[in-house]
C-alpha atoms as a PDB file:
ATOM      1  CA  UNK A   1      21.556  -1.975  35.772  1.00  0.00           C
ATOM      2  CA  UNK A   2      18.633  -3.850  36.063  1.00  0.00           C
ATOM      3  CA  UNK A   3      18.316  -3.780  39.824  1.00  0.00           C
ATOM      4  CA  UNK A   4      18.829  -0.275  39.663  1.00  0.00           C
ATOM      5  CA  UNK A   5      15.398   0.281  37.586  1.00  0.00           C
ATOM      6  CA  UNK A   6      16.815   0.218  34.312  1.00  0.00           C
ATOM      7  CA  UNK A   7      15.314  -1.966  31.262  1.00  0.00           C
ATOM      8  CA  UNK A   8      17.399  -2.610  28.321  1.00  0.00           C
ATOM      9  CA  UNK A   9      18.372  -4.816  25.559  1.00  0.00           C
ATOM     10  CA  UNK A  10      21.301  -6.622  24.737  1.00  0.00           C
ATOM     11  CA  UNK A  11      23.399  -7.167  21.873  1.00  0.00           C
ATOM     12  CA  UNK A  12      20.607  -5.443  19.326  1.00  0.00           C
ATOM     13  CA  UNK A  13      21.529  -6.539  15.792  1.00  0.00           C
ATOM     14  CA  UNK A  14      19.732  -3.966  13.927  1.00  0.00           C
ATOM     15  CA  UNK A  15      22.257  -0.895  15.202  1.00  0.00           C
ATOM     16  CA  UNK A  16      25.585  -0.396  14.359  1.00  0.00           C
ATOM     17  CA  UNK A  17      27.861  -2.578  15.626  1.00  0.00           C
ATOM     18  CA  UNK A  18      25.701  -4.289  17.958  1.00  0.00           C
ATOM     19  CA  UNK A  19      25.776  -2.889  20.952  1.00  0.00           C
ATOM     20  CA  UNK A  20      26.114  -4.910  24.635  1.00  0.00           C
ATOM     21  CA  UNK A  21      23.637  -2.834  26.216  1.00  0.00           C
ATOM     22  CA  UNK A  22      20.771  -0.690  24.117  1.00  0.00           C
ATOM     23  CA  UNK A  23      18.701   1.798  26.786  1.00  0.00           C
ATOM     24  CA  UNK A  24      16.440   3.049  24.221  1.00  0.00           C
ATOM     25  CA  UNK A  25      14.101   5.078  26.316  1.00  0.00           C
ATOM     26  CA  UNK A  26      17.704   6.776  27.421  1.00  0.00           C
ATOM     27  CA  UNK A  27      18.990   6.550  23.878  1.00  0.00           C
ATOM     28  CA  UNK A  28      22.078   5.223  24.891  1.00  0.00           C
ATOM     29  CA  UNK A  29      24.328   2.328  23.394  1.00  0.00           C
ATOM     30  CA  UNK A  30      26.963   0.583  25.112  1.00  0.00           C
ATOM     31  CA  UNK A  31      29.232  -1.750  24.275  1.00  0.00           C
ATOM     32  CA  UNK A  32      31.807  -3.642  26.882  1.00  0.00           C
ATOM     33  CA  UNK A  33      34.969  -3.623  25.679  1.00  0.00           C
ATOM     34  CA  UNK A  34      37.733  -6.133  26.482  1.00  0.00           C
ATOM     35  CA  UNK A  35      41.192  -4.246  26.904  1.00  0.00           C
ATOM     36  CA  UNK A  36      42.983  -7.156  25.104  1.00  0.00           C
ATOM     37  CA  UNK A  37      40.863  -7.135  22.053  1.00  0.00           C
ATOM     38  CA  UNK A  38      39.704  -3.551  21.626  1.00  0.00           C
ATOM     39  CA  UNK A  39      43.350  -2.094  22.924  1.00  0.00           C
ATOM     40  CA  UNK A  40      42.838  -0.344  26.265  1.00  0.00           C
ATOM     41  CA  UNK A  41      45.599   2.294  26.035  1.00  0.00           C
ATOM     42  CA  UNK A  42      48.148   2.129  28.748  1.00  0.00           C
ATOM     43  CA  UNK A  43      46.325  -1.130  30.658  1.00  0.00           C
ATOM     44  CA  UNK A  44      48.121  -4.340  31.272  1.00  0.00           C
ATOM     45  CA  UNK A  45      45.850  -6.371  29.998  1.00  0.00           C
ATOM     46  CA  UNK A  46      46.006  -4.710  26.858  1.00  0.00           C
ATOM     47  CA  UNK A  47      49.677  -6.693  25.886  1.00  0.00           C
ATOM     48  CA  UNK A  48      50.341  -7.593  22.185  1.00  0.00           C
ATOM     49  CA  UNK A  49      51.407 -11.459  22.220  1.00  0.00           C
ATOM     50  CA  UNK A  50      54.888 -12.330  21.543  1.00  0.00           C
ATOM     51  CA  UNK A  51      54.019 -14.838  18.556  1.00  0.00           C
ATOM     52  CA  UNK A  52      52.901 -13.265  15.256  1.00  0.00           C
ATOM     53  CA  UNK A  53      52.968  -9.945  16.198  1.00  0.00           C
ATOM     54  CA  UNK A  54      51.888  -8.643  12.906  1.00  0.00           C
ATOM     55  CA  UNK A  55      48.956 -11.025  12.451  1.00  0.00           C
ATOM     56  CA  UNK A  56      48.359  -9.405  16.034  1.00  0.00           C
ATOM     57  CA  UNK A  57      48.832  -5.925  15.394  1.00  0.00           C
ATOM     58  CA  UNK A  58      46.373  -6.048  12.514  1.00  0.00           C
ATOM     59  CA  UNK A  59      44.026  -7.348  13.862  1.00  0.00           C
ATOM     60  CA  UNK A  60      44.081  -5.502  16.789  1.00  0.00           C
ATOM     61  CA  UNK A  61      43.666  -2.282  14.362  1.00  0.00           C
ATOM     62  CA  UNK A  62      40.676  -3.510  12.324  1.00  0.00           C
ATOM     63  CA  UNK A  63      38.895  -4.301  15.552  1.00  0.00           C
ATOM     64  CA  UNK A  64      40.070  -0.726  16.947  1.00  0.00           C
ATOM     65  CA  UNK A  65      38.519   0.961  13.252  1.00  0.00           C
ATOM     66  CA  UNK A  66      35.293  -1.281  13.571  1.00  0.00           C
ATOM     67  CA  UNK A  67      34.805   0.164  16.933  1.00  0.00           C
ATOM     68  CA  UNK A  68      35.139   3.735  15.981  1.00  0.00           C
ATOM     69  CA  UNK A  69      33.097   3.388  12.935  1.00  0.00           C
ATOM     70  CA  UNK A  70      30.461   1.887  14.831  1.00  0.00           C
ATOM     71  CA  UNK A  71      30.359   4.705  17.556  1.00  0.00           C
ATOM     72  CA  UNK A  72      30.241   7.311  14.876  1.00  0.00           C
ATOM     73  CA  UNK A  73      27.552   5.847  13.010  1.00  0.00           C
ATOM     74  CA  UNK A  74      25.588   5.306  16.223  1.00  0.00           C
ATOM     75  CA  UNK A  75      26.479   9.211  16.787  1.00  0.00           C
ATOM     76  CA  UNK A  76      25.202  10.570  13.418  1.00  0.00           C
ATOM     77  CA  UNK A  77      22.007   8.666  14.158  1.00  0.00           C
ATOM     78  CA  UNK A  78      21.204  10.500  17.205  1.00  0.00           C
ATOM     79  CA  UNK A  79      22.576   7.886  20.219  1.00  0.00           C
ATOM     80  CA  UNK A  80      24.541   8.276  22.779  1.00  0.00           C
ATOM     81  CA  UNK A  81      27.583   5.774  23.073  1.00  0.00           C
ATOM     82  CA  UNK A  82      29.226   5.151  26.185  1.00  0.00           C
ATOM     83  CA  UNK A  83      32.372   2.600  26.414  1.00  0.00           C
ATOM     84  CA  UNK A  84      33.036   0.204  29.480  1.00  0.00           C
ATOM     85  CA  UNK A  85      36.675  -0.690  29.593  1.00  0.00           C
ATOM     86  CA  UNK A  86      36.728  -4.906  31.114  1.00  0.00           C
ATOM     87  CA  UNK A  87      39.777  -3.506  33.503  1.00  0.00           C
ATOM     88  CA  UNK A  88      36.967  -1.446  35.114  1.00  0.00           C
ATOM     89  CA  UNK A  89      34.580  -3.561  35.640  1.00  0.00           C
ATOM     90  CA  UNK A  90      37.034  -6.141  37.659  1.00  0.00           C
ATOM     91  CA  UNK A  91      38.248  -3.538  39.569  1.00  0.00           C
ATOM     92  CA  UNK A  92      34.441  -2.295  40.977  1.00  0.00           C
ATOM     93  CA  UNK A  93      31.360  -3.805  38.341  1.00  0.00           C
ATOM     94  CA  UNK A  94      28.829  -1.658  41.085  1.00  0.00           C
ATOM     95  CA  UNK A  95      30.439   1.334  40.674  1.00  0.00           C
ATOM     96  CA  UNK A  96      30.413   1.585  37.104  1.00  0.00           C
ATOM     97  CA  UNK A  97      26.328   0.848  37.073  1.00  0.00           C
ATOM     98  CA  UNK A  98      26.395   3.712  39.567  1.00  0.00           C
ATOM     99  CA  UNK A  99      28.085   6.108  37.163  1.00  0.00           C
ATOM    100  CA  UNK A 100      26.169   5.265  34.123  1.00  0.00           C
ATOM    101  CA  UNK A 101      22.799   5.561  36.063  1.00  0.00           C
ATOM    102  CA  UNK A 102      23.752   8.506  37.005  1.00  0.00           C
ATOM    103  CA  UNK A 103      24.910   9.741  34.143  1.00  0.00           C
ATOM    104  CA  UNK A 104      22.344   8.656  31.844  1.00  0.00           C
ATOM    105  CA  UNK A 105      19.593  10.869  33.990  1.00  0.00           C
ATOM    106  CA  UNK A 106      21.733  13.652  33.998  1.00  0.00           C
ATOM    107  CA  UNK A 107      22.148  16.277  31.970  1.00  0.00           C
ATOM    108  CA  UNK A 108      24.137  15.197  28.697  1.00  0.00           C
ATOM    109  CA  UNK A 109      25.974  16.903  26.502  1.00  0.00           C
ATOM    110  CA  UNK A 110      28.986  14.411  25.218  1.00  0.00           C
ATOM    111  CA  UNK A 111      28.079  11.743  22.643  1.00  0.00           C
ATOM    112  CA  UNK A 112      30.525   9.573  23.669  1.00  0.00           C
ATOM    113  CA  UNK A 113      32.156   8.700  27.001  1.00  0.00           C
ATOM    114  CA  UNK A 114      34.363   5.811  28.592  1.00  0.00           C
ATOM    115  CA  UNK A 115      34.652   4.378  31.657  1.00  0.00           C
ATOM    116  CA  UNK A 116      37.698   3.266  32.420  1.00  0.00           C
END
C-alpha cells in the first residue's frame, strides 16, 4: 500500500480492536485476519484441531465475537472496516492492495467489506 501512495499506521492501540492497518485520511481500518484463528468460513486453513476440540471451539468463538464487536464499534464511530482474509493474500498479496486502493478512492457506501 505504501508503494502505491498510501500512508498509514499500523496496529493503532487507541481504536477498537487495534487495527493492522489505520488510513485515517481514508477513514478506513483494517485488520488481517488469519483463517485459522478468526474462522474463515469454508477455507482449508480454517480446520478445528483434532485434540481438545472444545478448548478449540471456544476459543475460536470468543476470537470470532471480539472481531465483530470490534468492527461494530469501529462502525458506530464513523470508520470504515475492511477485512483481509490470510488465504487471500497467499494466493495474490498485489492484487488485494489493488482492490483496496481502489476501493478506498471510490465511491463508498458499505461499512464493512472482506476480501477473501
Amino acid at each position: 500500500m505504501h508503494a502505491r501512495g498510501f500512508r498509514y499506521r499500523l496496529h493503532h492501540k487507541n481504536l477498537p480492536g487495534s487495527p493492522d492497518l489505520v488510513f485515517r485520511r481514508f477513514q478506513t481500518a483494517v485488520f488481517v485476519h488469519g483463517c485459522f484463528w478468526h474462522r474463515h468460513e469454508n477455507c482449508k486453513h480454517a480446520a478445528i484441531p483434532k485434540t481438545r476440540p472444545d478448548f478449540w471451539q471456544a476459543k475460536f468463538q470468543a476470537n470470532v465475537v471480539r472481531d465483530v464487536r470490534a468492527q461494530k464499534a469501529l462502525i458506530d464511530m464513523g470508520w470504515f472496516v475492511v477485512v483481509v482474509w490470510e488465504c487471500a493474500l497467499r494466493a495474490d498479496a498485489a492484487r488485494v492492495a489493488d482492490r483496496l486502493a481502489s476501493w478506498m478512492t471510490s465511491d463508498r457506501e458499505t461499512r464493512l467489506i472482506e476480501f477473501e
